[in-house]
Structures are given as structure tokens and as C-alpha cells.
Protein backbone atom coordinates (compact mmCIF):
# COMPACT_ATOMS: atom_id res chain seq x y z
CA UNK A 1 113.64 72.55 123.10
CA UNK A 2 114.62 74.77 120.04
CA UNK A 3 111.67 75.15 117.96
CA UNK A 4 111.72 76.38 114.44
CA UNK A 5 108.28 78.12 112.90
CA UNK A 6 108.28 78.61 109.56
CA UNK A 7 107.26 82.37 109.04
CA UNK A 8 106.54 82.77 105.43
CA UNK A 9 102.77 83.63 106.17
CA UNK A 10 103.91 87.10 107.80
CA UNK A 11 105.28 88.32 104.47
CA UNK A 12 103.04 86.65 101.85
CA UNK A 13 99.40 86.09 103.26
CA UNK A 14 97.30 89.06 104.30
CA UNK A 15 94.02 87.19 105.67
CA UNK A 16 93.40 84.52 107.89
CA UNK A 17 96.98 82.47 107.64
CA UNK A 18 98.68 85.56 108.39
CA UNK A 19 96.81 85.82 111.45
CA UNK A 20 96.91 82.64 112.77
CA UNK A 21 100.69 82.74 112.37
CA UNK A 22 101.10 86.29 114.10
CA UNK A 23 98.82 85.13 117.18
CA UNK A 24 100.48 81.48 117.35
CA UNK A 25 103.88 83.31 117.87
CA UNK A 26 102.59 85.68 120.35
CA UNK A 27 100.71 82.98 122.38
CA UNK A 28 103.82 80.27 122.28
CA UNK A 29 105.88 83.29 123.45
CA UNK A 30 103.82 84.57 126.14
CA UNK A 31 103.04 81.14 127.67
CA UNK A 32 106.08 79.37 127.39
CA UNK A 33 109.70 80.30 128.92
CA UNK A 34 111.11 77.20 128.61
CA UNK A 35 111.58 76.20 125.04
CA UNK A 36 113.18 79.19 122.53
CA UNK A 37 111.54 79.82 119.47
CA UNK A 38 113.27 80.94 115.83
CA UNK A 39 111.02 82.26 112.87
CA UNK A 40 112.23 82.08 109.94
CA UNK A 41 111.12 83.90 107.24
CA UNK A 42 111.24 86.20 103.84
CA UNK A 43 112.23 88.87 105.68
CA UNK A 44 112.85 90.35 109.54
CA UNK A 45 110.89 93.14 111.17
CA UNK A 46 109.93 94.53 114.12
CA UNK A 47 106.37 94.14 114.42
CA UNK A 48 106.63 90.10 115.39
CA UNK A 49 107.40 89.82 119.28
CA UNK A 50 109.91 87.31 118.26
CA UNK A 51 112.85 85.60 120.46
CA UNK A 52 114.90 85.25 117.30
CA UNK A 53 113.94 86.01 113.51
CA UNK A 54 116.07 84.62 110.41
CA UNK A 55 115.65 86.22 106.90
CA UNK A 56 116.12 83.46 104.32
CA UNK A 57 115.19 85.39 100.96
CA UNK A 58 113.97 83.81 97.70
CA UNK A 59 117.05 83.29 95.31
CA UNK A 60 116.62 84.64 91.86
CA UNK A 61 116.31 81.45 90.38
CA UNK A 62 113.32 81.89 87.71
CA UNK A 63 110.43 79.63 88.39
CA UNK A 64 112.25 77.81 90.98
CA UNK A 65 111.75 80.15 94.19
CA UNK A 66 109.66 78.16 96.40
CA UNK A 67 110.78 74.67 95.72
CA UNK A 68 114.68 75.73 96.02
CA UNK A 69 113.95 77.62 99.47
CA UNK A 70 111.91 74.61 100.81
CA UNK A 71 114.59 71.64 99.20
CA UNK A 72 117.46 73.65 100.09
CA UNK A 73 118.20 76.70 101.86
CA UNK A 74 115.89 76.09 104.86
CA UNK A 75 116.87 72.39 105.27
CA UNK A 76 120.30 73.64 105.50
CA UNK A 77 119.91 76.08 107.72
CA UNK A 78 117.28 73.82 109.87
CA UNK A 79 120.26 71.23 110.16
CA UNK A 80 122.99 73.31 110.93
CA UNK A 81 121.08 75.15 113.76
CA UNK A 82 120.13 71.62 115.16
CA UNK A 83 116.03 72.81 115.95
CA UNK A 84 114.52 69.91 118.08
CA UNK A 85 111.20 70.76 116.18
CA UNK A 86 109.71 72.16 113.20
CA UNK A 87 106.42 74.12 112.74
CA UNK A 88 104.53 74.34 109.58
CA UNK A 89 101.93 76.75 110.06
CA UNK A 90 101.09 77.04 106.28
CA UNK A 91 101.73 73.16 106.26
CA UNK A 92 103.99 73.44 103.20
CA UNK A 93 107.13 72.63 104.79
CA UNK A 94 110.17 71.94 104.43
CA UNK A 95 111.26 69.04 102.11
CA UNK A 96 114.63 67.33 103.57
CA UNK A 97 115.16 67.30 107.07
CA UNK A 98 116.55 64.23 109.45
CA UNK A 99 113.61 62.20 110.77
CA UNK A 100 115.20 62.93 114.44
CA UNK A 101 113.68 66.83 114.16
CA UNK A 102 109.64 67.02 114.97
CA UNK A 103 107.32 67.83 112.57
CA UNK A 104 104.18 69.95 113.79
CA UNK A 105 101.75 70.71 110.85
CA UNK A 106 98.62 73.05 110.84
CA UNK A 107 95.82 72.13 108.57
CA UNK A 108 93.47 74.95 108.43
CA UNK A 109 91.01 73.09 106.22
CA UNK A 110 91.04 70.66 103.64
CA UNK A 111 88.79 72.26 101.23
CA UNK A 112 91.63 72.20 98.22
CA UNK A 113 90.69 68.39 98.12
CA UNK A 114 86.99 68.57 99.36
CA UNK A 115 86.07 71.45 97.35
CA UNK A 116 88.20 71.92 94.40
CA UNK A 117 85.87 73.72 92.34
CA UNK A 118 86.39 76.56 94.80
CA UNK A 119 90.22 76.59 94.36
CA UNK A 120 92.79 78.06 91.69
CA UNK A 121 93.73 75.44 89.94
CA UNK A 122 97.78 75.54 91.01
CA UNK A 123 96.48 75.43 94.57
CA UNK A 124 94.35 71.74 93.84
CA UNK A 125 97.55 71.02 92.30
CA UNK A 126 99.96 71.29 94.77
CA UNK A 127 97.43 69.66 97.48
CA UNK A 128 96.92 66.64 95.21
CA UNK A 129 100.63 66.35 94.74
CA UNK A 130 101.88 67.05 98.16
CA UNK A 131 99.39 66.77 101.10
CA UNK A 132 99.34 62.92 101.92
CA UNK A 133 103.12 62.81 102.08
CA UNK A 134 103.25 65.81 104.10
CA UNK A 135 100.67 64.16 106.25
CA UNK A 136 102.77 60.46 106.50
CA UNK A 137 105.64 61.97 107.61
CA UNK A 138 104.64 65.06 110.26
CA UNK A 139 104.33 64.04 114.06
CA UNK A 140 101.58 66.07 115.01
CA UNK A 141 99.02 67.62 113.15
CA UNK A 142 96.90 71.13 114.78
CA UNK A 143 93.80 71.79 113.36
CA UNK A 144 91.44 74.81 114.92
CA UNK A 145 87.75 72.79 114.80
CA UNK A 146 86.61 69.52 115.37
CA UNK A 147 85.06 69.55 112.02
CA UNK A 148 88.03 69.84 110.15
CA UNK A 149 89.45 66.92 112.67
CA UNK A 150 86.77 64.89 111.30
CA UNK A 151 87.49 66.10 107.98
CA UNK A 152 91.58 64.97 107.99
CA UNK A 153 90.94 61.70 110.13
CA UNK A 154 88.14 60.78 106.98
CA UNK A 155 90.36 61.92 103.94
CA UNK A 156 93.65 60.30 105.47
CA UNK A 157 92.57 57.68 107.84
CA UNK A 158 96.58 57.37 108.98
CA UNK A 159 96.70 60.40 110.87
CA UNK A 160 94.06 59.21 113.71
CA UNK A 161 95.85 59.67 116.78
CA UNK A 162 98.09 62.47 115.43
CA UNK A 163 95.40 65.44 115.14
CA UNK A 164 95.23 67.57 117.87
CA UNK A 165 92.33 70.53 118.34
CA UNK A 166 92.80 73.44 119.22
CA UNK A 167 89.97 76.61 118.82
CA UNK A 168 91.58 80.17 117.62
CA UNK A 169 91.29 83.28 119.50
CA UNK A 170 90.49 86.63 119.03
CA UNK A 171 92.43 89.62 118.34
CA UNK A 172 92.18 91.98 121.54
CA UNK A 173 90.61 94.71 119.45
CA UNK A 174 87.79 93.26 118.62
CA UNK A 175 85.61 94.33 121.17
CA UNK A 176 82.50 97.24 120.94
CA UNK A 177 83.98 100.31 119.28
CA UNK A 178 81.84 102.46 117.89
CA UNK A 179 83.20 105.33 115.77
CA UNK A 180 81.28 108.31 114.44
CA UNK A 181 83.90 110.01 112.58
CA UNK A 182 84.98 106.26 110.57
CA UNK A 183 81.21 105.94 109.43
CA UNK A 184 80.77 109.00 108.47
CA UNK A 185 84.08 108.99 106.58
CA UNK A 186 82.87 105.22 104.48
CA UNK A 187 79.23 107.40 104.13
CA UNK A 188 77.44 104.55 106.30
CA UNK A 189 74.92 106.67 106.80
CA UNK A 190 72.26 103.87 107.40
CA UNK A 191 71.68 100.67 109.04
CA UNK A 192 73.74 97.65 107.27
CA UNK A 193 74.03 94.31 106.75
CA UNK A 194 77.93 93.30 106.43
CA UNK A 195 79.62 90.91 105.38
CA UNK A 196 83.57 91.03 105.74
CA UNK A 197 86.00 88.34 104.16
CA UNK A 198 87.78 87.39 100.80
CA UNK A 199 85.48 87.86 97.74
CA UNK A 200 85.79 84.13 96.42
CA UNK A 201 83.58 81.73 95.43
CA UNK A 202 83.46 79.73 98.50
CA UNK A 203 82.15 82.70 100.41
CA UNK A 204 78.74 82.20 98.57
CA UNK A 205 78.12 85.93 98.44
CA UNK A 206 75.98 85.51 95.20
CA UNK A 207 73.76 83.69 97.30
CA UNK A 208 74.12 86.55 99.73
CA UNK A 209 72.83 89.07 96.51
CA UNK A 210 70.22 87.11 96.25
CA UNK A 211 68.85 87.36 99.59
CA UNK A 212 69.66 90.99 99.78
CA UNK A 213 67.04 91.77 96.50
CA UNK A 214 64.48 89.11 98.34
CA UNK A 215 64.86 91.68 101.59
CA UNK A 216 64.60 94.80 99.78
CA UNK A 217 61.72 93.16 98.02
CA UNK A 218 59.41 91.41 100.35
CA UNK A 219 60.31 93.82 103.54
CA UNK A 220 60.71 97.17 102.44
CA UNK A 221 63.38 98.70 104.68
CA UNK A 222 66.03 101.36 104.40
CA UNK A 223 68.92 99.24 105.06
CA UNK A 224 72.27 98.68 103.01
CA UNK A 225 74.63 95.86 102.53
CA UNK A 226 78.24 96.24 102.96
CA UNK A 227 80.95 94.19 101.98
CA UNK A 228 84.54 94.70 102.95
CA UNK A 229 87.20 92.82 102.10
CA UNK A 230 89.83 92.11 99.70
CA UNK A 231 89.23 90.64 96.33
CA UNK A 232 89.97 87.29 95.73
CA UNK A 233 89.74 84.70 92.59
CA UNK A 234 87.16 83.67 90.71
CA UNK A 235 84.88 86.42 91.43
CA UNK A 236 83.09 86.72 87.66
CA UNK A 237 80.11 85.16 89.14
CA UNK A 238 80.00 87.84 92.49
CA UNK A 239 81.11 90.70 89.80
CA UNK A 240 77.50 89.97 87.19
CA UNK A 241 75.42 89.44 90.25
CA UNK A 242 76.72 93.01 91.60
CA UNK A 243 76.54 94.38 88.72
CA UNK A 244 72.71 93.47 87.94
CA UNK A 245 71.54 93.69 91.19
CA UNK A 246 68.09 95.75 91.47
CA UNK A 247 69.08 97.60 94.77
CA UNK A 248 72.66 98.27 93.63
CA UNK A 249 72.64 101.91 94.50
CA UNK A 250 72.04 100.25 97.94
CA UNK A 251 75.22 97.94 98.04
CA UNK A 252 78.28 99.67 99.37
CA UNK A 253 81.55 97.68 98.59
CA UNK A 254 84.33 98.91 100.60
CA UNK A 255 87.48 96.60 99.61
CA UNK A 256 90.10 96.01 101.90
CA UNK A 257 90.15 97.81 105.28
CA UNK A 258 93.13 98.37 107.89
CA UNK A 259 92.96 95.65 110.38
CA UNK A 260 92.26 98.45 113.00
CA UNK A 261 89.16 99.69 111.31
CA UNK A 262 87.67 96.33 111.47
CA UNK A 263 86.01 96.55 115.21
CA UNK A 264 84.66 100.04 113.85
CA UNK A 265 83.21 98.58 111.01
CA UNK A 266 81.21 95.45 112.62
CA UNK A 267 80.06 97.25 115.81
CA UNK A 268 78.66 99.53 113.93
CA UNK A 269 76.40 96.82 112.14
CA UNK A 270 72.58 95.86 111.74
CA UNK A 271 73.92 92.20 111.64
CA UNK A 272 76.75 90.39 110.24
CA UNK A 273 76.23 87.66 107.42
CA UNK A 274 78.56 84.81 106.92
CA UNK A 275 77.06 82.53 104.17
CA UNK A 276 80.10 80.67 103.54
CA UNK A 277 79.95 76.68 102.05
CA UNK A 278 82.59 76.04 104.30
CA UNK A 279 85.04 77.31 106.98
CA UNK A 280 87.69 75.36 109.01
CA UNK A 281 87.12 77.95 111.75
CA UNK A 282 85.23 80.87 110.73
CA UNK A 283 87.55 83.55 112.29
CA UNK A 284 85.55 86.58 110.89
CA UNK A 285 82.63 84.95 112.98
CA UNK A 286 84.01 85.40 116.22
CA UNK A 287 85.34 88.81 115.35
CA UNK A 288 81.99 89.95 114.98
CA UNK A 289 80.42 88.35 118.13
CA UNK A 290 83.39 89.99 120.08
CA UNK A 291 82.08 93.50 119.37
CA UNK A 292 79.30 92.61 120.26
CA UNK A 293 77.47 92.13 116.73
CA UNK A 294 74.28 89.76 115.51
CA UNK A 295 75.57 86.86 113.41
CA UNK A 296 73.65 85.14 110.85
CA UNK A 297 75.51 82.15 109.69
CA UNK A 298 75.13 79.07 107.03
CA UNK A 299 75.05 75.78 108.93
CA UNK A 300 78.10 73.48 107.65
CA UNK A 301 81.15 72.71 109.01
CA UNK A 302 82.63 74.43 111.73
CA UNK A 303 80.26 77.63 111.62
CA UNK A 304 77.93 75.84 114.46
CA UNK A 305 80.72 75.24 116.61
CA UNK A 306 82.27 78.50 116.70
CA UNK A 307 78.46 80.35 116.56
CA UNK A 308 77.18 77.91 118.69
CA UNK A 309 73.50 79.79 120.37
CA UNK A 310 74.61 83.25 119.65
CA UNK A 311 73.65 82.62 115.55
CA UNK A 312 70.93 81.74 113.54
CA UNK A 313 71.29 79.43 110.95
CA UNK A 314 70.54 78.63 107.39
CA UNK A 315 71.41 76.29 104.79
CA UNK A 316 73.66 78.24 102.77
CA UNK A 317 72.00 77.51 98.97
CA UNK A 318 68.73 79.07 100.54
CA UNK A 319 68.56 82.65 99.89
CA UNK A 320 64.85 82.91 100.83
CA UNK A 321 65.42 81.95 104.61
CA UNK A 322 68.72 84.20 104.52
CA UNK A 323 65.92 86.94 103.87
CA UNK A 324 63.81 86.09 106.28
CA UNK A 325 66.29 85.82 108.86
CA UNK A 326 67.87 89.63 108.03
CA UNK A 327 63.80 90.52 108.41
CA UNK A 328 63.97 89.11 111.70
CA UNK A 329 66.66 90.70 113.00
CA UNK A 330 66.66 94.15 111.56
CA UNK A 331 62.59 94.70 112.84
CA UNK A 332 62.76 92.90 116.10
CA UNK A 333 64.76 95.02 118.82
CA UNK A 334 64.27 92.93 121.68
CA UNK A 335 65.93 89.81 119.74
CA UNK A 336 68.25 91.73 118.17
CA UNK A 337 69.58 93.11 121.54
CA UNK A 338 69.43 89.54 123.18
CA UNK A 339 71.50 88.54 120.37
CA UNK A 340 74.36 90.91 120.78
CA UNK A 341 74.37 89.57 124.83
CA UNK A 342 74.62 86.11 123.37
CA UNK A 343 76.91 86.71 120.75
CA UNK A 344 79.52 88.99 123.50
CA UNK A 345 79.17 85.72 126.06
CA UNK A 346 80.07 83.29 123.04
CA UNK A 347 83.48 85.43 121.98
CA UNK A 348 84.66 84.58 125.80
CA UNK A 349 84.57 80.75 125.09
CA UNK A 350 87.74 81.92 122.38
CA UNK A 351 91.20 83.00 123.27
CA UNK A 352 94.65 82.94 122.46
CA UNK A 353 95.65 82.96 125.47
CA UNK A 354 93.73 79.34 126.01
CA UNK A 355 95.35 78.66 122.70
CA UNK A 356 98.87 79.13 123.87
CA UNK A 357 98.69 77.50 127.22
CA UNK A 358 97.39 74.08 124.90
CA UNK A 359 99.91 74.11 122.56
CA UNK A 360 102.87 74.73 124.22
CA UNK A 361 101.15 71.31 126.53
CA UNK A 362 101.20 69.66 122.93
CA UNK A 363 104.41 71.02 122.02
CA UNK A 364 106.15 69.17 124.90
CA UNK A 365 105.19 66.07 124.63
CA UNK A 366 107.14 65.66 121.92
CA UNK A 367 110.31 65.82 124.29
CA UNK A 368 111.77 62.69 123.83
């Protein structure tokens, strides 16, 4: 077959889309030499292992960029280079194509329509407008956690028999790396709690604040908090809890990091702290159990199956047994050291490799 993927991710996503869509490539590649596979994209480059790449650029057409590329110019192009099948791993894709060409769509989550609130409001816009149809008319639908199967099967009872699981995997980096010369450069001169993601409201770090000052409060002990990640939307809530916080001087904010200084940064770590409301997968969690890290993790959605007995858990409003929990682990040695066993021996159950090897399964059944 001659499968299209629609590459837009690479040039305009920086976090967990991006990755997916980099890894998916790599693993359909590696594990399948029968079918050929085209990405089309913004632009070309040489860091995707790619068969074939196509550069379809916006056209200057003011407020019309997206729709026109997605009506129009890929269509076209889709049709004249006769793909067999279509992959949408944003699952924005695109608008007119014959009904004879496969539709593959990954839904990473459905919180634009379960949790608005937590969305910009262009984002809940497009969802409302656009999701069910896209949903009607794809042929197969990957999602990365049974939770957010359950999820997509409950919002859009139609698409029961058309969702397909399949867990992420991890980046082959991520694996203990400790790294004098990077903590001394960030001044981590002490034991930290981390947390590492977006800064947006759905990551619940101002419940994460909160637990820090109950910490520092009740237990007394010379450890930091550090958060790394880009800045998001929404954030005035996160910015006046940071900003008040008693223990500021003991809150390190790092911002975005290389993607290579990430294993550095969480082996290096008391214990990492994911307090998120919800998470279609929870990538950053199994990033952090591959080098070998402690994980602390809210318990909704898909956070229990990718944690599964290498976490503990708490509800994710409760900032009090968030506290408790960093006590635990940042006194107790023997737990904390049977945690980073359990956490390394959970990471194995995730791969791309086991990724690849299912999809390109799913991808040919659609042979007709």
C-alpha cells in the first residue's frame, strides 16, 4: 500500500504530538518493508528517517492558511498521487478526499470536549465544530490508552468497533543518566521534587504549590521543587500561586529544556510529580520511570495504566496527601530505592518498537 501521514506536527507542535508523530514514523518504517510511506508536511528536513517527504507550504492567503491547505492543496495532491491510505496523526485531516482512500485517525484525548474549561477557546471551537464528522467518516481510529478508548466509544457511541489501542513508547534516551556537570550548570544543588510538562491549567500544578508549602511546612526538609517545561495558556492562576508562594526562594523554574537534557534532569530527581486532571497517556510518566525515577501520580484516567505498581497515587484536588506522599518518599530510602526497581521494570512493559509491529498489523487490514 501507499500510505500518506500527514506531517504537520513535526513543524508546528513541540510537545507530546510532535513526538508521537516522530516515533510513529520511525516505528512504521522500521517494522514494515512492505507498504511505502510519504509525509507530507510544512516543510522537508533531514532529521525524519523518512522514505519520501513532500513540502506543501501555507499559501499567503490571510486568515485562510489552514482551511485552504486542508480543502485544497493536500486533497489535490493526495488524489493525484493515488495514496491507498491516509494518516491523521493530529486528527485534523484532510477535508475532500474519495471515500475509496483509508482514513486512519489518532485521538490523543478528548479532553477539548470533556474538559473545556482547560482549553483555549479556538481549540473547543474547532472540536465542537469538527470532531464527530471527522469521527463518521475515518476507518480506523488509534488511540494510546484504554481510557481514552472508553472515553471516544462513550462520547461517540458510532465508532465502537473502529478504535484500536495501542500504548506509546519511550524515547531510547530515557534511561539512568546522571550528569554532574548539567546540575551543577541549572544550580540543582539539592534534592528535588520535579515536575516536567506544559504549564497549563490541566496540569494542576497550583495544586502541586500547594502541596509543596504543606511539605516545607509540616516536614521540614531541605528539598526544592523544579519545574521544567514550556509555558503554556492560561497560566494566571500557576503565575499568583508562584508568585506568593512562602518557600519561593525554594522553587526553581527552569522553562523549556533540550529534549536531550531531559534524562539528565529526571535521573537526577528526589521523585517526579505528575498531578495532572487528566492524560490520554501520560508520556512524561514513563519517561521518568525509564531513568529509573520515583513517580507520584494523580489517579484519573490513564495515569494508573501507564504507572500501574511502580506509583503512588492521589486524588489530584488533594494537596494534603500529595504532601504526605513527597514525605514518604524523600525520608524513606528503602522505599524509595524499591520504587526506582519498580518504576525501571514498568518502562519495559512500553515500546515503540511493540508499537510499530501493532500498527503496521492494523494498518493492513485495511487491504482490501
Amino acid at each position: 500500500m501507499k500510505i500518506a501521514i500527514l506531517g504537520d506536527p513535526l513543524d508546528n507542535q513541540y510537545a507530546g504530538i510532535h513526538i508521537f508523530t516522530r516515533w510513529m514514523i520511525d516505528a512504521l518504517i522500521k517494522h514494515d518493508t512492505a507498504n511505502e510511506y510519504h509525509i507530507i508536511r510544512l516543510k522537508v528536513d533531514d532529521k525524519v528517517n523518512a522514505q519520501h517527504q513532500h513540502a506543501i507550504p501555507n499559501v499567503s492567503v490571510p486568515f485562510l492558511y489552514t482551511p485552504w491547505r486542508l480543502a485544497f492543496q493536500i486533497p489535490t495532491f493526495i488524489k493525484k498521487q493515488n495514496f491507498d491510505v491516509v494518516i491523521e496523526p493530529a486528527h485534523f485531516g484532510p477535508l475532500n478526499i474519495p471515500k475509496h482512500i483509508k482514513r486512519v485517525t489518532v485521538i490523543h484525548d478528548l479532553t477539548p470536549i470533556t474538559l473545556k474549561k482547560y482549553h483555549r477557546w479556538h481549540s473547543q471551537l474547532l472540536q465542537g465544530m469538527f470532531l464527530k464528522k471527522i469521527l463518521n467518516r475515518t476507518d480506523m481510529i488509534i488511540t494510546n490508552s484504554n481510557n481514552s478508548k472508553n472515553d471516544i466509544e462513550m462520547y461517540f457511541p458510532n465508532t465502537v468497533g473502529k478504535v484500536n489501542l495501542i500504548h506509546l513508547g519511550k524515547d531510547d534516551i530515557f534511561k539512568p543518566t546522571i550528569d554532574k556537570d548539567f546540575n551543577e550548570y541549572h544550580k540543582l544543588n539539592k534534592p528535588y521534587i520535579l515536575f516536567l510538562g506544559t504549564i497549563e491549567p490541566r496540569k494542576n500544578l497550583v495544586t502541586l504549590l500547594k502541596a509543596f508549602q504543606l511539605f516545607k511546612e509540616k516536614f521540614n526538609l531541605d528539598i526544592d521543587l523544579v519545574i521544567a517545561g514550556q509555558k503554556g495558556w492560561k497560566t494566571e492562576a500557576f503565575d499568583e500561586a508562584y508568585n506568593k508562594h512562602a518557600f519561593k526562594n525554594n522553587i526553581k523554574i527552569l522553562g523549556y529544556l533540550p529534549r536531550e537534557d531531559l534524562p539528565k534532569l529526571l535521573s537526577s530527581a528526589k521523585v517526579f510529580v505528575y498531578p495532572s486532571i487528566y492524560e490520554g497517556f501520560g508520556l512524561s510518566v514513563l519517561e521518568a520511570m525509564a531513568c529509573g525515577c520515583p513517580i507520584i501520580v494523580s489517579d484519573n484516567s490513564s495515569l494508573p495504566e501507564v504507572g500501574g505498581n511502580a506509583a503512588l497515587y492521589f486524588n489530584a484536588m488533594d494537596a494534603e496527601a500529595l504532601s504526605e506522599h513527597l514525605n514518604t518518599v524523600c525520608i524513606n530510602d528503602s522505599m524509595r530505592n524499591e520504587m526506582v526497581n519498580k518504576s525501571l521494570e514498568q518502562a519495559k512493559k512500553f515500546s515503540w518498537d511493540l508499537f510499530g509491529k501493532k500498527m503496521v498489523e492494523l494498518l493492513n487490514s485495511l487491504k482490501s
